[in-house]
C-alpha atoms as a PDB file:
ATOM      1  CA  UNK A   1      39.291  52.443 177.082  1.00  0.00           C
ATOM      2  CA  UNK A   2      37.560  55.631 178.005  1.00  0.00           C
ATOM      3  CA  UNK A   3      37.531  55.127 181.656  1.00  0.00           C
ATOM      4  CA  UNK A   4      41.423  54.588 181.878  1.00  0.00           C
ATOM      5  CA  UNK A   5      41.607  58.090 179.944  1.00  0.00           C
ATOM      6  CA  UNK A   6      39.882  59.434 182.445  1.00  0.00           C
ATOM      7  CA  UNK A   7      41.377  57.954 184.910  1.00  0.00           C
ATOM      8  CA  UNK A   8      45.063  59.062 183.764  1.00  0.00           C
ATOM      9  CA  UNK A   9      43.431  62.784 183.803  1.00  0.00           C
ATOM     10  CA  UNK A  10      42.727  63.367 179.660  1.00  0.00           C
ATOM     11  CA  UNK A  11      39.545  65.050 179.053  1.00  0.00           C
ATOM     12  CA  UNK A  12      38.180  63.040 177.115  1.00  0.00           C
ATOM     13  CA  UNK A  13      35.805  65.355 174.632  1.00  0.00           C
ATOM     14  CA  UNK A  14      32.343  64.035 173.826  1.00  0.00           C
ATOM     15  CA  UNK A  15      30.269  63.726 170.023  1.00  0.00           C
ATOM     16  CA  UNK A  16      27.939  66.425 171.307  1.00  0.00           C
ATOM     17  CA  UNK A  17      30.561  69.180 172.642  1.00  0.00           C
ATOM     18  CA  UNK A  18      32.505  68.622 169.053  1.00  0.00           C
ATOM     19  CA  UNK A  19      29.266  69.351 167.468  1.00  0.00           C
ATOM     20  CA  UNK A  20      28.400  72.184 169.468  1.00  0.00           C
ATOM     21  CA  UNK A  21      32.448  73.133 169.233  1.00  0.00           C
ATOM     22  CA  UNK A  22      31.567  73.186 164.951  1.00  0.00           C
ATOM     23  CA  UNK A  23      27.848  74.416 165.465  1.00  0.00           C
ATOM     24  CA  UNK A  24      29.183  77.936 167.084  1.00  0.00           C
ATOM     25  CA  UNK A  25      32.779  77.630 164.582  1.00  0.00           C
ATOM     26  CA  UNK A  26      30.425  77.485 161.503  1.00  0.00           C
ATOM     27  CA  UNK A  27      27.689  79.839 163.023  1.00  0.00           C
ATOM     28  CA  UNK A  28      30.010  82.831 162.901  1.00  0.00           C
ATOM     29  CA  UNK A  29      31.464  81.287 159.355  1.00  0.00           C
ATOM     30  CA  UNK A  30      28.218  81.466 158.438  1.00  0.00           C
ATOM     31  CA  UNK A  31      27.623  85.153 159.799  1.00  0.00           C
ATOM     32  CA  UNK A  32      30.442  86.377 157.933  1.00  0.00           C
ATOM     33  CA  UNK A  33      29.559  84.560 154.407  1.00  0.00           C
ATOM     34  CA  UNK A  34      25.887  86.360 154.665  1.00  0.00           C
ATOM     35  CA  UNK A  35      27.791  89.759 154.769  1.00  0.00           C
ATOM     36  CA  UNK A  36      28.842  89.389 151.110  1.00  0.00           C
ATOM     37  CA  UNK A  37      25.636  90.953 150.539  1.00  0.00           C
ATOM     38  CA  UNK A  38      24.809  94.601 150.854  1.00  0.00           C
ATOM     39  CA  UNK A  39      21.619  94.069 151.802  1.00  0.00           C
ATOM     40  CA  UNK A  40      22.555  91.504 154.645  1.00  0.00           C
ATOM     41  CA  UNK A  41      25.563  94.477 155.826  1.00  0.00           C
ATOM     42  CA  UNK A  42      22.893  96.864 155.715  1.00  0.00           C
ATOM     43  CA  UNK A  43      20.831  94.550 157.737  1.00  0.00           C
ATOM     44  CA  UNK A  44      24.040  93.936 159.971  1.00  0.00           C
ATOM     45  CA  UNK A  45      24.536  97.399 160.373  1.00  0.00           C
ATOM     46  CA  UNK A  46      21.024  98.520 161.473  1.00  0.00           C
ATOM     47  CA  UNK A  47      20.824  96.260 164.383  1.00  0.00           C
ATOM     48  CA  UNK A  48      23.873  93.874 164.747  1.00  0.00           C
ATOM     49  CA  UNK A  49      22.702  92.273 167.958  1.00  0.00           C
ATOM     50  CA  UNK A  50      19.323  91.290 166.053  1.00  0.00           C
ATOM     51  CA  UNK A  51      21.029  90.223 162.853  1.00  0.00           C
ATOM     52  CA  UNK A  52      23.403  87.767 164.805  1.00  0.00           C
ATOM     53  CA  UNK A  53      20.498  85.870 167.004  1.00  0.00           C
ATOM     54  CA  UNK A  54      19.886  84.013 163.556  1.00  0.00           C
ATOM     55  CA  UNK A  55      23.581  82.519 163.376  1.00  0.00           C
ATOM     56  CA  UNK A  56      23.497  80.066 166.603  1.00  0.00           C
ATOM     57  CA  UNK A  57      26.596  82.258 168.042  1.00  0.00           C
ATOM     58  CA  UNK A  58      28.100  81.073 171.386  1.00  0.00           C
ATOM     59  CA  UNK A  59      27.627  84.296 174.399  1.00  0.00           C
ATOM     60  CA  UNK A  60      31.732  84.936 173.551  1.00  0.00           C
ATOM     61  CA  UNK A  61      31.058  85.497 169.648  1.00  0.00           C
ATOM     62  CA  UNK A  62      28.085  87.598 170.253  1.00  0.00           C
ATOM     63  CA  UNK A  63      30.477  89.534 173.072  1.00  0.00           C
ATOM     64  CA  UNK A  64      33.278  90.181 170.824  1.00  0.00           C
ATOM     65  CA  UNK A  65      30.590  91.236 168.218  1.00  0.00           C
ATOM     66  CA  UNK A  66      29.513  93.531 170.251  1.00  0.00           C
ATOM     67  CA  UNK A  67      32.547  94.824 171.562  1.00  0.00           C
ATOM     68  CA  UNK A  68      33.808  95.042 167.420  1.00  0.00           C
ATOM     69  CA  UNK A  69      36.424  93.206 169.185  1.00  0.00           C
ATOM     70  CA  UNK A  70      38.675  91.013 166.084  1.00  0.00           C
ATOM     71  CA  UNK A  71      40.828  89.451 168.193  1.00  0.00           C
ATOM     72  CA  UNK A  72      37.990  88.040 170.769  1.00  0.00           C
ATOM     73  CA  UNK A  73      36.521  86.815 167.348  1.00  0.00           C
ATOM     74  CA  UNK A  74      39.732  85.060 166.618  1.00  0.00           C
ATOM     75  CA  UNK A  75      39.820  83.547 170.177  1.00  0.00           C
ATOM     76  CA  UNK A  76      36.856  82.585 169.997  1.00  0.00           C
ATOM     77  CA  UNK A  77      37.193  80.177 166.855  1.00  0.00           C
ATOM     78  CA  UNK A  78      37.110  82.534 164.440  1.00  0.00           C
ATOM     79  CA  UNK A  79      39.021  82.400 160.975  1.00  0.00           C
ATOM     80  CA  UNK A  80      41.151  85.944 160.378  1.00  0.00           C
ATOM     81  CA  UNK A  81      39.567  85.486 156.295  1.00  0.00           C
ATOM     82  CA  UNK A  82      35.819  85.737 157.092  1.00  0.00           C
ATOM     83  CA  UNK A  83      36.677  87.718 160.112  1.00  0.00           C
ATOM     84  CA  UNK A  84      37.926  91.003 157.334  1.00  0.00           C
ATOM     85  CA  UNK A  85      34.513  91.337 156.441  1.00  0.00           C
ATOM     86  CA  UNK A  86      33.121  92.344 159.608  1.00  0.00           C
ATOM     87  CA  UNK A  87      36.748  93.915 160.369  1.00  0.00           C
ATOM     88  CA  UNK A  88      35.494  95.987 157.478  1.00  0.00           C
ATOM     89  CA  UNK A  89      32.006  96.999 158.310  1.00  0.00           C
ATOM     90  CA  UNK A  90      33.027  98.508 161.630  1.00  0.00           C
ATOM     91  CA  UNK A  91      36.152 100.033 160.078  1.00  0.00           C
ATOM     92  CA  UNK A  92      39.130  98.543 161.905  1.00  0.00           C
ATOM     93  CA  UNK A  93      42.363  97.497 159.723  1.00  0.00           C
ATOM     94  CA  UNK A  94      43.430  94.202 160.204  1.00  0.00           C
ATOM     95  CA  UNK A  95      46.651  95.030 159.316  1.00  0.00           C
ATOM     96  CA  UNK A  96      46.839  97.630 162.032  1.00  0.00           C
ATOM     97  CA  UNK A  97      45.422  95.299 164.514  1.00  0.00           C
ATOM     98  CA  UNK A  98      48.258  93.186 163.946  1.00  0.00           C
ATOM     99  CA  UNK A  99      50.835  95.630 163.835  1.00  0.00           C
ATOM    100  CA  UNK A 100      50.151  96.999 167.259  1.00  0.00           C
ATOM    101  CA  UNK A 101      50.139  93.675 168.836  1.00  0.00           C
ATOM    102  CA  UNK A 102      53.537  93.047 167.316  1.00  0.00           C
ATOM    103  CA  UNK A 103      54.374  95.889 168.509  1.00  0.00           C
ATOM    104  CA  UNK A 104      55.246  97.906 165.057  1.00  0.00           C
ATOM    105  CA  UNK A 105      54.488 100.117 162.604  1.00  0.00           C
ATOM    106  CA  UNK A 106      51.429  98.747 159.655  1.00  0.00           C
ATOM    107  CA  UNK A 107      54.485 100.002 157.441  1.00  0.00           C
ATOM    108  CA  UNK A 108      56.588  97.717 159.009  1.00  0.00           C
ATOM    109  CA  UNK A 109      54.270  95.119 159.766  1.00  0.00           C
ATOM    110  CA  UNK A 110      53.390  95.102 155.931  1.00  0.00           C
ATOM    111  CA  UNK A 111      57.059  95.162 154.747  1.00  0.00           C
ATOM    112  CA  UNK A 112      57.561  92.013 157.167  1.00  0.00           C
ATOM    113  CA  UNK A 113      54.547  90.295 155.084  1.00  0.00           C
ATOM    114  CA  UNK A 114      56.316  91.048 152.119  1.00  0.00           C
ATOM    115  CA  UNK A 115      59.280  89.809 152.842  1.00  0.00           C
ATOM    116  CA  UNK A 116      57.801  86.334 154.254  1.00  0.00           C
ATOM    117  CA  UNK A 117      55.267  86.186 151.683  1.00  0.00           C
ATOM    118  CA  UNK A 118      56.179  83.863 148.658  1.00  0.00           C
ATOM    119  CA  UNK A 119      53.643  85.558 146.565  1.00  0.00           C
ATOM    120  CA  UNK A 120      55.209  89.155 146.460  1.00  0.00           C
ATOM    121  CA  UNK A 121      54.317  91.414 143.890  1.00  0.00           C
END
């Protein structure tokens, strides 16, 4: 069966790229988790490019790391709820982030959660 995929053009994605796909996905999970603990942000913070060699990180992760880029992070297979805690080592809002790319204000922005959120308080 997986030669007529092939031949009708579907990429047809192997055990090991899947793995490596969830290798680099939980590598920056992973990353993020460790950060919980001061000593492991202090440790982040010293040298960041050091810190993340332990984590298995694909080039783009350790990039957007680099960069304190969120939204490469995202891209790059990222989840936005581990990505807050390096959001808030290097200081950037998330919520500002957002906003801007919406194209409003993080008043506005947050009003708009509000309002779609079913949790409001």
């Amino acid at each position: 069966m997986a030669g007529s995929e092939e031949q009708r053009g579907a990429r047809v994605i192997g055990k090991s790229e899947r793995s490596k796909a969830r290798l680099y996905r939980s590598g920056l999970t992973t990353l993020c988790d460790s950060l919980q603990r001061p000593s492991n942000r202090a440790a982040f913070r010293k040298d960041e490019r050091a810190y993340c060699r332990a984590f298995s990180l694909h080039p783009n992760q350790e990039a957007a790391i680099a960069a304190h880029d969120v939204e490469a992070l995202l891209a790059a297979g990222g989840e936005l709820r581990h990505l807050k805690t390096l959001a808030d080592i290097w200081g950037v809002s998330i919520e500002t982030k957002d906003a801007a790319h919406h194209g409003m204000s993080v008043d506005v922005f947050r009003a708009e959660l509000m309002a779609a959120s079913r949790w409001k308080t």
